[in-house]
Protein backbone atom coordinates (compact mmCIF):
# COMPACT_ATOMS: atom_id res chain seq x y z
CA UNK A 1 20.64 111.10 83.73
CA UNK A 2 20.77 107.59 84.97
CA UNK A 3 17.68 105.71 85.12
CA UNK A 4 17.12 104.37 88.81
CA UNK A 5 16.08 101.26 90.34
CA UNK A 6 13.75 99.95 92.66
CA UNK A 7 15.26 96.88 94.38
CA UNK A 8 12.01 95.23 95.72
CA UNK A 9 13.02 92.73 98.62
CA UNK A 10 10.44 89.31 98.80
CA UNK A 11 10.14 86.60 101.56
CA UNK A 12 8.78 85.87 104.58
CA UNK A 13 10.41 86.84 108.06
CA UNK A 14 14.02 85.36 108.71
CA UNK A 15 14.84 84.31 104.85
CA UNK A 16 18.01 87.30 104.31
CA UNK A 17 15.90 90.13 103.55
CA UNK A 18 17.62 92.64 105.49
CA UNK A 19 20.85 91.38 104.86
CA UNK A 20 20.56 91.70 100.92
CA UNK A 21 18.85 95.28 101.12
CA UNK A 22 22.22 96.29 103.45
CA UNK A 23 24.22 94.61 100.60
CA UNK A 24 22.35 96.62 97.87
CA UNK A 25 22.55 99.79 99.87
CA UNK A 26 26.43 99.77 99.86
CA UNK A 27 26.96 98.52 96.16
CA UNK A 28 24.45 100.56 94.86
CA UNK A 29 24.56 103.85 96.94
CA UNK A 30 20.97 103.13 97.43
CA UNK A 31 18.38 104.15 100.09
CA UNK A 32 17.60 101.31 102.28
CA UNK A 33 13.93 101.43 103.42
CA UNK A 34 13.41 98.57 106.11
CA UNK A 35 10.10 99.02 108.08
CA UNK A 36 11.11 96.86 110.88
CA UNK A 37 13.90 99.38 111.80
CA UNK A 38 11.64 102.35 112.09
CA UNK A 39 8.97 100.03 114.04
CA UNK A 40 11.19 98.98 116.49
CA UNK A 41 12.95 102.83 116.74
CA UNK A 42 9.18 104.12 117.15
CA UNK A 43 7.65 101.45 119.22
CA UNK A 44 10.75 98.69 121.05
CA UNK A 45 8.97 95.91 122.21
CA UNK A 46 5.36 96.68 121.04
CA UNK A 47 4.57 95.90 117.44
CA UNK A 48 1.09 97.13 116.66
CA UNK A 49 -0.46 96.38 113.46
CA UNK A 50 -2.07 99.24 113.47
CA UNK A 51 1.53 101.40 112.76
CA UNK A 52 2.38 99.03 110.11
CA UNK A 53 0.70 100.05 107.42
CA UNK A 54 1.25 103.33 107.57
CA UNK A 55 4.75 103.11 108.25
CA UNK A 56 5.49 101.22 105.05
CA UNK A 57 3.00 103.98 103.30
CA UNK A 58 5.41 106.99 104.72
CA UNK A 59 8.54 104.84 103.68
CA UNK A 60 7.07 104.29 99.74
CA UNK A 61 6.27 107.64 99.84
CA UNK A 62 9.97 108.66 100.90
CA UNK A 63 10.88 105.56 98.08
CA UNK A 64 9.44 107.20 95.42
CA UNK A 65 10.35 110.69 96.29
CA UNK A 66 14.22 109.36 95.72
CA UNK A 67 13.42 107.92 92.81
CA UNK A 68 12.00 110.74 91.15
CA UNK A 69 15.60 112.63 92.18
CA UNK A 70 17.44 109.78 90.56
CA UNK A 71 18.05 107.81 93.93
CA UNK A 72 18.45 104.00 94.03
CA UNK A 73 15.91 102.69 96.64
CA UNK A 74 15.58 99.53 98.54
CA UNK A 75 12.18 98.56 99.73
CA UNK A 76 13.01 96.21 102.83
CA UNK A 77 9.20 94.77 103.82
CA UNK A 78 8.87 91.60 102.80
CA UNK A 79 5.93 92.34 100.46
CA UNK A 80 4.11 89.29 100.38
CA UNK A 81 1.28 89.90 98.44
CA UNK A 82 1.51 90.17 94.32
CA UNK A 83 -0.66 93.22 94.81
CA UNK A 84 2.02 94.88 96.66
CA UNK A 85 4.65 94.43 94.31
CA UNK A 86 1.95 95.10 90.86
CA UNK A 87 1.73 98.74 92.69
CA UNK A 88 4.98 99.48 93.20
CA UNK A 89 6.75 98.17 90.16
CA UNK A 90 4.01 100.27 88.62
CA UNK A 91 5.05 103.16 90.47
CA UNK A 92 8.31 102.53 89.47
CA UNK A 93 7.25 102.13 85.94
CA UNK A 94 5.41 105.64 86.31
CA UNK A 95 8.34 107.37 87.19
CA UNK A 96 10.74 106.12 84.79
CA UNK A 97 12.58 103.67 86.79
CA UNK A 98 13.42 99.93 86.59
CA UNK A 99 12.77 97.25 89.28
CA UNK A 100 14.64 94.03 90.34
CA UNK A 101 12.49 91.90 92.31
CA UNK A 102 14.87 89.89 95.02
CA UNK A 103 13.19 86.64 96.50
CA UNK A 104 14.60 84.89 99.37
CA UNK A 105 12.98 81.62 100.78
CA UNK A 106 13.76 78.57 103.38
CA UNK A 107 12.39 75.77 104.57
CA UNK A 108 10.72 76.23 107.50
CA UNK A 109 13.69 74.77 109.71
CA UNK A 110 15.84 77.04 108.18
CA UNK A 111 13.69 79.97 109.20
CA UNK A 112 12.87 79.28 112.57
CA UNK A 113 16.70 78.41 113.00
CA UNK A 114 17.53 81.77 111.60
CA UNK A 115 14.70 83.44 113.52
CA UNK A 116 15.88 81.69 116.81
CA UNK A 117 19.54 82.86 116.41
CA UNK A 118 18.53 86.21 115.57
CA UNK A 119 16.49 86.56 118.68
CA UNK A 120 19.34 85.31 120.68
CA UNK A 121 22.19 87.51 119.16
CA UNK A 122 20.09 90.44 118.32
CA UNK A 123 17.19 90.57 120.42
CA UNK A 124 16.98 94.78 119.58
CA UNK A 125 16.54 93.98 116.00
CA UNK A 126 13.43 91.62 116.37
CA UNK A 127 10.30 90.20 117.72
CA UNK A 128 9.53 86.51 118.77
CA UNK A 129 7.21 84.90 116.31
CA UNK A 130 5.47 81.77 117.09
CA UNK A 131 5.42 78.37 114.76
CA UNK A 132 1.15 79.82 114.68
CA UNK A 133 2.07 83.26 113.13
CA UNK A 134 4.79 81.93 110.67
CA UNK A 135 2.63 78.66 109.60
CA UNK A 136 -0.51 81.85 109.13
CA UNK A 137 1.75 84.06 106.95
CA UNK A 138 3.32 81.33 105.03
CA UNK A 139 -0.23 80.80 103.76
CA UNK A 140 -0.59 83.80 102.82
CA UNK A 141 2.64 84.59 100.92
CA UNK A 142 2.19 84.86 96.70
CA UNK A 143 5.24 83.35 95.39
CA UNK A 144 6.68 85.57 93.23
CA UNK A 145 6.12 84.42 89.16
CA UNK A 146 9.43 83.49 87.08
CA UNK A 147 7.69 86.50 84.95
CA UNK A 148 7.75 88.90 87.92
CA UNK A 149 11.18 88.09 89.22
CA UNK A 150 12.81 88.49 85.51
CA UNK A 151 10.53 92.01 84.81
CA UNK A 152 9.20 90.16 81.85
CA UNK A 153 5.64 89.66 83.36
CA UNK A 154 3.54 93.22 82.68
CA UNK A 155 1.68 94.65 85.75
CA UNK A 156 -1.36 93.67 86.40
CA UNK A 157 -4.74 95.82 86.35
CA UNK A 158 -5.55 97.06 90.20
CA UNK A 159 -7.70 94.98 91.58
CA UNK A 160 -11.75 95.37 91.19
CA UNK A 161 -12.74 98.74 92.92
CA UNK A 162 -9.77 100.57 92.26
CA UNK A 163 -9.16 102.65 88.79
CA UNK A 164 -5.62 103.02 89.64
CA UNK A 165 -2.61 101.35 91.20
CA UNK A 166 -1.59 104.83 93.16
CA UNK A 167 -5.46 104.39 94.07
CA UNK A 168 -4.77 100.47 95.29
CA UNK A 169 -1.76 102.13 97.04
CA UNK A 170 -3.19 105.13 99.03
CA UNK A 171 -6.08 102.20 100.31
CA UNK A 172 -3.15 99.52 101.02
CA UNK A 173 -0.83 101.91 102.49
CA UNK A 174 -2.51 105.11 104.11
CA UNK A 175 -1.16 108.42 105.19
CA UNK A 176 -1.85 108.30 108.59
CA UNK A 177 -3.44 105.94 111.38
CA UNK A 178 -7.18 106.85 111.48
């Protein structure tokens, strides 16, 4: 049996995400997991926080479920932190599947431009962001390492508090909203 792949999609808001994981969907027969879809089919104009996390934890969960049947799977959510991406190329890893980490970044121009456009053209697709929320989450994106990009860069421990990265991962990404 072929050995899957995660296909782990990187980069903040507006940078070609979505556009890549609907690329690697098609040439790879692959299950395209993009959160904002299923926020925007659940919610339309709201966008609580509080549905986010959960939503990508439901999605992962579907992820790996594929990838145990031998399904290519494309994790559309941006995943900005290196913690993120530790847990789920380890829960790749832990199934016996491989990971390709795709990173996508723009100036800051570039994004807004692309941000305003998409707005404009596809206002059903999208939220407005302001220059305050995209300035706040562009300080708090973790590049990705040459090492984690290439695969050659082992997975970190979980961080302190956690023996386990599916531990890390039920906290991060819970079942439900409480």
């Amino acid at each position: 049996m072929r050995q899957p792949t995660l296909f782990l999609t990187v980069g903040l808001p507006g940078t070609g995400k979505t556009t890549a994981a609907r690329r690697l969907e098609v040439e790879r027969k692959a299950l395209r997991l993009t959160k904002d879809e299923w926020v925007k089919a659940l919610y339309g104009w709201q966008n609580p926080s509080s549905a986010q996390d959960v939503i990508e934890g439901r999605l992962i969960q579907v992820g790996l479920r594929a990838l145990e049947l031998g399904i290519d799977v494309v994790i559309d959510f941006g995943l900005w932190s290196r913690d993120e991406r530790s847990a789920l190329r380890q829960a790749a890893a832990d199934l016996g599947a491989t990971v390709e980490l795709h990173y996508f970044e723009l100036t800051p121009t570039e994004q807004r431009e692309r941000l305003d456009r998409r707005l404009s053209e596809a206002s059903h697709t999208t939220w407005h962001m302001s220059e305050e929320e995209l300035d706040a989450w562009a300080a708090h994106f973790d590049v990705p390492t040459a090492g984690e990009l290439d695969g050659s860069e082992p997975v970190d421990a979980p961080p302190a508090g956690f023996a386990t990265w599916g531990e890390w991962r039920a906290h991060r990404w819970p079942a439900a909203i409480a």
